[in-house]
C-alpha atoms as a PDB file:
ATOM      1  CA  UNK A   1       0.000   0.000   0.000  1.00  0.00           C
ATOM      2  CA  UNK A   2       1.247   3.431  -0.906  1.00  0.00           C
ATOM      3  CA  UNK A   3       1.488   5.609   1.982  1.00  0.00           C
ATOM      4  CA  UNK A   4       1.358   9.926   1.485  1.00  0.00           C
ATOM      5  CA  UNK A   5       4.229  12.337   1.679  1.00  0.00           C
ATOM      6  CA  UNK A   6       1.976  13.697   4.668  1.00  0.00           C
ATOM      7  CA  UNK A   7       2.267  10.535   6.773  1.00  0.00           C
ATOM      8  CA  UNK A   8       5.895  10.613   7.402  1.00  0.00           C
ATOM      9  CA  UNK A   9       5.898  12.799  10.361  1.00  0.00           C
ATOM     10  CA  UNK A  10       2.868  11.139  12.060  1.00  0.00           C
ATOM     11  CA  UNK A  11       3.982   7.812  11.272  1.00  0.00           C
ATOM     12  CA  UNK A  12       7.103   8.735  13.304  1.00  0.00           C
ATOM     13  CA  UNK A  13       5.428   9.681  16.226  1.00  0.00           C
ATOM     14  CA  UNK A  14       2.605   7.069  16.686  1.00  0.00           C
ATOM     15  CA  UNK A  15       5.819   4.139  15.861  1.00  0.00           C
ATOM     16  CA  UNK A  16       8.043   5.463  18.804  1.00  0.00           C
ATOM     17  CA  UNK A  17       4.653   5.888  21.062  1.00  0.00           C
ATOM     18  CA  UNK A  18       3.774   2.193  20.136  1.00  0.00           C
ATOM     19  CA  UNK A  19       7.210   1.076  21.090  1.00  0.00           C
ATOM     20  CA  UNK A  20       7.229   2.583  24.337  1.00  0.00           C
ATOM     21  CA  UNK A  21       4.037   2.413  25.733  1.00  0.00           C
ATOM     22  CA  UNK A  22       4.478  -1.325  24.118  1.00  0.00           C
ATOM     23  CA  UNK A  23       7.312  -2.342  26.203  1.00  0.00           C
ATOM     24  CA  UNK A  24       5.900  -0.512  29.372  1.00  0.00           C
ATOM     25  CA  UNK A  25       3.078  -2.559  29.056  1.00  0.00           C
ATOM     26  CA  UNK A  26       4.923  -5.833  28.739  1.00  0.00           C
ATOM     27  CA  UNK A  27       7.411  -5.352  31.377  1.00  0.00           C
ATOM     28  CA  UNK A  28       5.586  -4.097  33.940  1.00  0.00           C
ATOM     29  CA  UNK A  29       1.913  -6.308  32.796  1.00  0.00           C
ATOM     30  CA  UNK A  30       3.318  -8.970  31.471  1.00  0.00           C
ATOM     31  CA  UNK A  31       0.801 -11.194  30.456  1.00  0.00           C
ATOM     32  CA  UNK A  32      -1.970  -8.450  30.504  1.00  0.00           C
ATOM     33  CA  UNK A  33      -0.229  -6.305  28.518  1.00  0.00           C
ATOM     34  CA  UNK A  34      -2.327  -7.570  25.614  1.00  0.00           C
ATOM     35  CA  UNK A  35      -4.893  -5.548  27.186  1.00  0.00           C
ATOM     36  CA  UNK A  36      -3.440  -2.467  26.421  1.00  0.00           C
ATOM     37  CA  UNK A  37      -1.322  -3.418  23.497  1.00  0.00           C
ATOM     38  CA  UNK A  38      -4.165  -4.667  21.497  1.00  0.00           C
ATOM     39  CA  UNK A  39      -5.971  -1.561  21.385  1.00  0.00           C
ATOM     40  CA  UNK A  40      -3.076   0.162  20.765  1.00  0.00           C
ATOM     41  CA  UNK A  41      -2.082  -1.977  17.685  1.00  0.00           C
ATOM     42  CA  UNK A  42      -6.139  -1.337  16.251  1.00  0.00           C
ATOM     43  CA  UNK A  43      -4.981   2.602  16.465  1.00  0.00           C
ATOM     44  CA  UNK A  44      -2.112   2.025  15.182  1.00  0.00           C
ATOM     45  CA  UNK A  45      -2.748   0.187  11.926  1.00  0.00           C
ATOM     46  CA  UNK A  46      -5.545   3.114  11.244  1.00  0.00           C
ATOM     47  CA  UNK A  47      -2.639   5.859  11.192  1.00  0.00           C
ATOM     48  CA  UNK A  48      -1.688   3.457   8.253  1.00  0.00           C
ATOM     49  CA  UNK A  49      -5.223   3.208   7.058  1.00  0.00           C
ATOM     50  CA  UNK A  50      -5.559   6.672   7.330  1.00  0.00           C
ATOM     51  CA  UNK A  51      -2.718   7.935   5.068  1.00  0.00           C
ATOM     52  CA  UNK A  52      -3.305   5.268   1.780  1.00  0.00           C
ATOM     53  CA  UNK A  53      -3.285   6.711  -1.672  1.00  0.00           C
ATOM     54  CA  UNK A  54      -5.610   4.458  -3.595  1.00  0.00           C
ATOM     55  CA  UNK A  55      -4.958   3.722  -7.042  1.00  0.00           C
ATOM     56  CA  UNK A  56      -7.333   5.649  -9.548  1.00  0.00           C
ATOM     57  CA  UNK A  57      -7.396   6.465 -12.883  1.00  0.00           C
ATOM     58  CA  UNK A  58      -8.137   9.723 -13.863  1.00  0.00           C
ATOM     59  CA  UNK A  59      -9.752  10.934 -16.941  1.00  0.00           C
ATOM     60  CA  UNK A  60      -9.561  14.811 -18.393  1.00  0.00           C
ATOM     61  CA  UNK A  61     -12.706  16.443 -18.111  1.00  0.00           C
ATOM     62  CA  UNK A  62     -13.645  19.757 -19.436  1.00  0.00           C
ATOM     63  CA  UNK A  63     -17.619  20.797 -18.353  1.00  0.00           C
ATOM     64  CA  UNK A  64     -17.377  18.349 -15.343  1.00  0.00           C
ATOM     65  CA  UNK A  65     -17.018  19.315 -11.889  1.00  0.00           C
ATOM     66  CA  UNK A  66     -15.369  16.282 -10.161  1.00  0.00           C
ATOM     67  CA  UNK A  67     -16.047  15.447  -6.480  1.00  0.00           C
ATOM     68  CA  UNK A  68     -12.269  16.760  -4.739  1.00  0.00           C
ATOM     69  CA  UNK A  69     -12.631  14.119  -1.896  1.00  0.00           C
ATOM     70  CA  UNK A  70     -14.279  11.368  -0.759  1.00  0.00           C
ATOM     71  CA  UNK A  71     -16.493  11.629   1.702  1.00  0.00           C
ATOM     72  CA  UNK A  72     -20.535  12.725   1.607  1.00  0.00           C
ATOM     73  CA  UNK A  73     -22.011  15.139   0.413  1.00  0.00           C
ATOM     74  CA  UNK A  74     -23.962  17.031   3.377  1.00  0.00           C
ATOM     75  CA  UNK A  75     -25.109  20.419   1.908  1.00  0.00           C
ATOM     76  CA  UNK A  76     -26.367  21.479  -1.743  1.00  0.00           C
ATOM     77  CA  UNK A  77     -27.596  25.517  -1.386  1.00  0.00           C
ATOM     78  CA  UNK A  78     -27.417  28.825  -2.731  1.00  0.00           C
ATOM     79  CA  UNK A  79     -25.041  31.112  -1.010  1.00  0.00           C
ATOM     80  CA  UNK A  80     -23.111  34.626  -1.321  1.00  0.00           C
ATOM     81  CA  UNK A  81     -19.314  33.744  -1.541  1.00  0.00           C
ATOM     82  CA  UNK A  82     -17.587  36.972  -0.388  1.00  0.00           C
ATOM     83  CA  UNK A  83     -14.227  36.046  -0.542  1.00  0.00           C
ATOM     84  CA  UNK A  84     -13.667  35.862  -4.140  1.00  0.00           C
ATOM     85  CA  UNK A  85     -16.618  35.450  -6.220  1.00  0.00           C
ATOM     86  CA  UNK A  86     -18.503  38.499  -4.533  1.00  0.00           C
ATOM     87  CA  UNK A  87     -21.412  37.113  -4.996  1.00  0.00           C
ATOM     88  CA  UNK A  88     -24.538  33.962  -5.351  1.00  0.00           C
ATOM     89  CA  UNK A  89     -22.870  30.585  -6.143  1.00  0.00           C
ATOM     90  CA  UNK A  90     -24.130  27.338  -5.600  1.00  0.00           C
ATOM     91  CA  UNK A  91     -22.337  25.538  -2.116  1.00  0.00           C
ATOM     92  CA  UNK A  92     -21.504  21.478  -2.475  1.00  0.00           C
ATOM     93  CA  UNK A  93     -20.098  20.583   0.622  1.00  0.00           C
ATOM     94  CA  UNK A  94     -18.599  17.159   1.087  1.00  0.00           C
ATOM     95  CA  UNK A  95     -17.733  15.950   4.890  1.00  0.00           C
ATOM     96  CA  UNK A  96     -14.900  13.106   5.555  1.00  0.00           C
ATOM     97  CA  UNK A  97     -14.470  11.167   8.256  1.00  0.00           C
ATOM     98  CA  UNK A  98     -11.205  10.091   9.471  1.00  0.00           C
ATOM     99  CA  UNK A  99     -11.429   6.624   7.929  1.00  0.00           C
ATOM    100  CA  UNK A 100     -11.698   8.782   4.005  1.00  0.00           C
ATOM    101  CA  UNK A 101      -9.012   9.176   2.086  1.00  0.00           C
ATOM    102  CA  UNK A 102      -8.316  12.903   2.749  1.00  0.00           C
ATOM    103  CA  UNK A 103      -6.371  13.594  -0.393  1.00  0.00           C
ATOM    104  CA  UNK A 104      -8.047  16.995  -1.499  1.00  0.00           C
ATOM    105  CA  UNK A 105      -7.985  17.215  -5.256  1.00  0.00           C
ATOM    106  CA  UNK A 106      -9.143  19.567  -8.070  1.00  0.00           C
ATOM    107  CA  UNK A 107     -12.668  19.922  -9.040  1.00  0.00           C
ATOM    108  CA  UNK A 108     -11.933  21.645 -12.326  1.00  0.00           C
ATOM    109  CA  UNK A 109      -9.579  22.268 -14.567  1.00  0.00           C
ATOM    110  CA  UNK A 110      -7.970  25.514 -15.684  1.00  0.00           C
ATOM    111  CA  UNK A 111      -5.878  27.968 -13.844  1.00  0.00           C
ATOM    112  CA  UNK A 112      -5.494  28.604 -10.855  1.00  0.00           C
ATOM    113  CA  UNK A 113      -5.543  32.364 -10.184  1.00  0.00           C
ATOM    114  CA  UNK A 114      -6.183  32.655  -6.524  1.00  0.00           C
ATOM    115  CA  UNK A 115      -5.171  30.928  -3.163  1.00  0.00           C
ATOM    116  CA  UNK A 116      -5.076  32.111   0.762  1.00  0.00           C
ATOM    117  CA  UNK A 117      -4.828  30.360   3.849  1.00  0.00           C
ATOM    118  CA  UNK A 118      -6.769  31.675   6.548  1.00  0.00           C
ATOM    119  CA  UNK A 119      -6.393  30.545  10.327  1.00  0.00           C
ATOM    120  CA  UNK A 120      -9.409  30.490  12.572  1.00  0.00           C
ATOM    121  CA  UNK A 121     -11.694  28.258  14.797  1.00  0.00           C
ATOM    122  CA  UNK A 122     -12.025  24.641  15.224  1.00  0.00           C
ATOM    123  CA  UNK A 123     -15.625  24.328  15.137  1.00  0.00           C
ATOM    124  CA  UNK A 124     -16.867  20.925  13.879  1.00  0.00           C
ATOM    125  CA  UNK A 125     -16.413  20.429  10.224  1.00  0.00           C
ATOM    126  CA  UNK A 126     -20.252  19.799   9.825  1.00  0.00           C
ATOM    127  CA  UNK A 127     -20.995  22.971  11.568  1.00  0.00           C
ATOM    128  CA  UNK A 128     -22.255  25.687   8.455  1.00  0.00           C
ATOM    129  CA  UNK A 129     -19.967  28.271  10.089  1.00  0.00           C
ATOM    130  CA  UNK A 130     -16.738  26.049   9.566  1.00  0.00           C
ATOM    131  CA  UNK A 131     -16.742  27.582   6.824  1.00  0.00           C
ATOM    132  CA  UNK A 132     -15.872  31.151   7.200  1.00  0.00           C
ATOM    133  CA  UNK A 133     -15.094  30.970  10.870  1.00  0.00           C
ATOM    134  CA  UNK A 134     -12.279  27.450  10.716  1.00  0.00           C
ATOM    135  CA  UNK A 135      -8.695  27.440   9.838  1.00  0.00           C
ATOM    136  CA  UNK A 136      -9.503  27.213   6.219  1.00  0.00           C
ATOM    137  CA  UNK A 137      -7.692  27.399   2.492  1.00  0.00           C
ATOM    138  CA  UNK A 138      -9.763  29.351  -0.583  1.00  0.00           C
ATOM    139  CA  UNK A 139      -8.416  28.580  -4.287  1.00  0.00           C
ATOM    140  CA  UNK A 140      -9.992  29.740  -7.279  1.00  0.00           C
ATOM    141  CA  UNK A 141      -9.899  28.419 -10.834  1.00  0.00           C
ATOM    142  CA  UNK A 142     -10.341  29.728 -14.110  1.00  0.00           C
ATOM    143  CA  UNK A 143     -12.340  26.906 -15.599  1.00  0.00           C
ATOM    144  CA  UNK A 144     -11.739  25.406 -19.295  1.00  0.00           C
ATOM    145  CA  UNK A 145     -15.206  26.695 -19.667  1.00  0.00           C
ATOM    146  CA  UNK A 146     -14.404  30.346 -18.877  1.00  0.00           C
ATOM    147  CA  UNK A 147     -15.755  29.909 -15.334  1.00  0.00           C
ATOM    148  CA  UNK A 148     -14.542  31.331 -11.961  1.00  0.00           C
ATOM    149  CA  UNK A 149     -15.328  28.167  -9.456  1.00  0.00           C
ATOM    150  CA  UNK A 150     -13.910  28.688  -5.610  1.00  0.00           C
ATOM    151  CA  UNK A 151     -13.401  26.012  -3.541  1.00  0.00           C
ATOM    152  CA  UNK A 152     -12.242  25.646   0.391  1.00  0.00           C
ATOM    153  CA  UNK A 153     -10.538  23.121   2.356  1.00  0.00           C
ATOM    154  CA  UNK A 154     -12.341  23.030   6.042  1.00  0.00           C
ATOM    155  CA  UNK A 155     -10.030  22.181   8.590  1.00  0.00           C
ATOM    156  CA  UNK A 156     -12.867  20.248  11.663  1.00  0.00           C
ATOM    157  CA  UNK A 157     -12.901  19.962  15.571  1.00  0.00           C
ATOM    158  CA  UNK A 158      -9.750  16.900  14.874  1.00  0.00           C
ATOM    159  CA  UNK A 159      -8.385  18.208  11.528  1.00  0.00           C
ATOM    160  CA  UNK A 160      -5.660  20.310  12.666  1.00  0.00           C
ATOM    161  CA  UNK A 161      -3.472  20.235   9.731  1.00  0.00           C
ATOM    162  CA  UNK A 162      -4.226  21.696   6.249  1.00  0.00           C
ATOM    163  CA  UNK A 163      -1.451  21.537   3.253  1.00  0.00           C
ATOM    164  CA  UNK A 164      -2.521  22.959  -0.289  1.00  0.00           C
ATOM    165  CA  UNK A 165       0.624  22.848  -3.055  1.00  0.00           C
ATOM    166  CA  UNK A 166      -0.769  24.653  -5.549  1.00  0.00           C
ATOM    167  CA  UNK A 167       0.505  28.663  -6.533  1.00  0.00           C
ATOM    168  CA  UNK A 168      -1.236  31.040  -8.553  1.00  0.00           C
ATOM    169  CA  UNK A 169      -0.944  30.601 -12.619  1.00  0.00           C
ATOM    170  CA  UNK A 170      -0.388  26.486 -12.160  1.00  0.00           C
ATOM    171  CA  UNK A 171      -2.451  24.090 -14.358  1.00  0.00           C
ATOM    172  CA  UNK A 172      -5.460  22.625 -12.748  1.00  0.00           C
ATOM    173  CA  UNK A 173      -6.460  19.460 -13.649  1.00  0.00           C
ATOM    174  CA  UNK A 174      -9.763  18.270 -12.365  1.00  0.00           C
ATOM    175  CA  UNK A 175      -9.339  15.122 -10.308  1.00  0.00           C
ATOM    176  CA  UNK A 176      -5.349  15.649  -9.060  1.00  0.00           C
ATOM    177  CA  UNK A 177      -4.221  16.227  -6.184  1.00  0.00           C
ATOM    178  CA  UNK A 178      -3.446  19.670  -4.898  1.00  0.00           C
ATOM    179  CA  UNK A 179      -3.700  19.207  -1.069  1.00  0.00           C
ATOM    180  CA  UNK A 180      -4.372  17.225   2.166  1.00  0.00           C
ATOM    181  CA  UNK A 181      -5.983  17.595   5.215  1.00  0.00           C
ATOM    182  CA  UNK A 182      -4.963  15.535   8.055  1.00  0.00           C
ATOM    183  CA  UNK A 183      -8.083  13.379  10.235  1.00  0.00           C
ATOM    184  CA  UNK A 184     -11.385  14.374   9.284  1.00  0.00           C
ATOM    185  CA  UNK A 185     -12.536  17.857   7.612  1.00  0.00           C
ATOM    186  CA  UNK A 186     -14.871  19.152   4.779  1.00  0.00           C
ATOM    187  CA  UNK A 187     -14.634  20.757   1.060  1.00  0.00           C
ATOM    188  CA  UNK A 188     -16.365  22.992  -0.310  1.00  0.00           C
ATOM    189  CA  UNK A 189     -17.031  23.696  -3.570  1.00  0.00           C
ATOM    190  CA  UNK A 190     -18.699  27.280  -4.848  1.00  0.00           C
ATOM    191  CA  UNK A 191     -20.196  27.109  -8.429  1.00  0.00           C
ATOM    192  CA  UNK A 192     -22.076  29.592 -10.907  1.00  0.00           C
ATOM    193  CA  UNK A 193     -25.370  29.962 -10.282  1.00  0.00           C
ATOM    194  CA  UNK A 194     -26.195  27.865 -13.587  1.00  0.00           C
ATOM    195  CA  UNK A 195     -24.662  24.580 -12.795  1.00  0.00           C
ATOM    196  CA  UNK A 196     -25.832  21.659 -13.408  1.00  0.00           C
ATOM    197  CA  UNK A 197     -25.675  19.793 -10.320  1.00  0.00           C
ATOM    198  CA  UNK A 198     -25.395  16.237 -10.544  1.00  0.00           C
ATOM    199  CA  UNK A 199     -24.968  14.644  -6.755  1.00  0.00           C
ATOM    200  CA  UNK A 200     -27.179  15.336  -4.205  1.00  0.00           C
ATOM    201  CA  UNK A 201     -27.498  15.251  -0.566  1.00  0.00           C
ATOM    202  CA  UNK A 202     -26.382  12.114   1.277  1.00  0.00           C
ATOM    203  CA  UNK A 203     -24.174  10.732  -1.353  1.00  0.00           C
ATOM    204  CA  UNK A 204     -21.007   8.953  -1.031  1.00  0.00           C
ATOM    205  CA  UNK A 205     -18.720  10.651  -3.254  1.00  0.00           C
ATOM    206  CA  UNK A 206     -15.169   9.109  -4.217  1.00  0.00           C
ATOM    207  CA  UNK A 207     -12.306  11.854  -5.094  1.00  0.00           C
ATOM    208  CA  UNK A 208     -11.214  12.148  -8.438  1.00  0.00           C
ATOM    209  CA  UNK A 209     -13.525  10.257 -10.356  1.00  0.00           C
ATOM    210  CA  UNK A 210     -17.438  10.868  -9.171  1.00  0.00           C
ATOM    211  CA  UNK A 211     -19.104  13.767 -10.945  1.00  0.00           C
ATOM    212  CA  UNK A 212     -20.984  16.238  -8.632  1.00  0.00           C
ATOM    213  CA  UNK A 213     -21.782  18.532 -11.516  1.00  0.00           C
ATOM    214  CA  UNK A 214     -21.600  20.092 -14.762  1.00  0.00           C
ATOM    215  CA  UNK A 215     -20.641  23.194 -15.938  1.00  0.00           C
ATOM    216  CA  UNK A 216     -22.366  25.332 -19.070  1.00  0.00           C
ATOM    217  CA  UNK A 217     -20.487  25.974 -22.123  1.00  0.00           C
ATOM    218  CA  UNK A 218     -19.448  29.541 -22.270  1.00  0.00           C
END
């Protein structure tokens, strides 16, 4: 199993906590050790779990609007997005738990002509505030289809960690990667107001290659 570039650190840490709480247990337990070893093992093996990079193949897309992680979709409405758009768009929000893959990829391709980190709250990730009250990334994209679409990684109540690669005037390409967020979070995606929107609420959404919408030709 392939492990992310994001796991190294945390993979450190939970290995030399497993060792020593390990061989605690054993030499001062002994035999009921296993008591406290086992559970530790579980947690362990999900810090693996955790940090996978499955295999998927990814197609080009042009109008489509590719779900950016996999998780579910919890919220489909019409918002103002005052950040960038300054203005209506349509919100898809799409919740992971920490057993998801949290690789956090593009929903569209085009150009990317904004990004900002912002720090903030930790409010839980299903909250509608998370939004513009959590630690939080914005990155916009100059669509294929001559569309501005905005879309925000939400760090939640146990995400503490948010990465985004990407730089202004980089390719997008809808369905790569172009962040992480570390143990449970949301996306959100901000649309024109004349989207087709494919998904809707409760779906299971896999990153990269389910389509949550569908842009108009410009």
């Amino acid at each position: 199993m392939k492990l992310h570039r994001e796991s190294k650190g945390t993979i450190t840490v939970a290995t030399l906590l497993f060792l020593v709480v390990g061989v605690s247990a054993i030499y001062f337990l002994e035999i009921w050790s296993l008591l406290i070893i086992m559970p530790l093992l579980v947690i362990y093996c999900l810090v693996f779990w955790f940090f996978r990079v499955p295999n998927r193949t990814i197609l080009d897309h042009k109008e489509n609007v590719i779900a950016p992680v996999d998780g579910k979709v919890v919220m489909i409405k019409e918002v103002e997005e005052d950040e960038f758009i300054k203005g209506k768009a349509i919100q898809v929000s799409i919740f992971m738990s920490p057993l998801n893959v949290h690789i956090c990829r593009y929903p569209v391709s085009g150009e990317v002509i904004y990004k900002k980190y912002h720090p903030g709250k930790y409010l839980v990730a299903w909250h509608e505030k998370s939004s513009t009250e959590n630690e939080r990334t914005t990155v916009a994209v100059q669509t294929l289809t001559n569309h501005k679409v905005v879309f925000r990684q939400i760090a939640g109540y146990v995400a503490r960690r948010i990465v985004f690669y990407c730089n202004e005037g980089d390719k997008a390409k809808a369905g790569h990667e172009f962040g992480f967020i570390k143990f449970g979070s949301r996306m959100d995606v901000f649309l024109p107001l004349d989207t087709e929107i494919i998904c809707k609420i409760g779906d299971i959404t896999k990153g990269g290659l389910d389509v949550i919408a569908k842009l108009k030709e410009n």
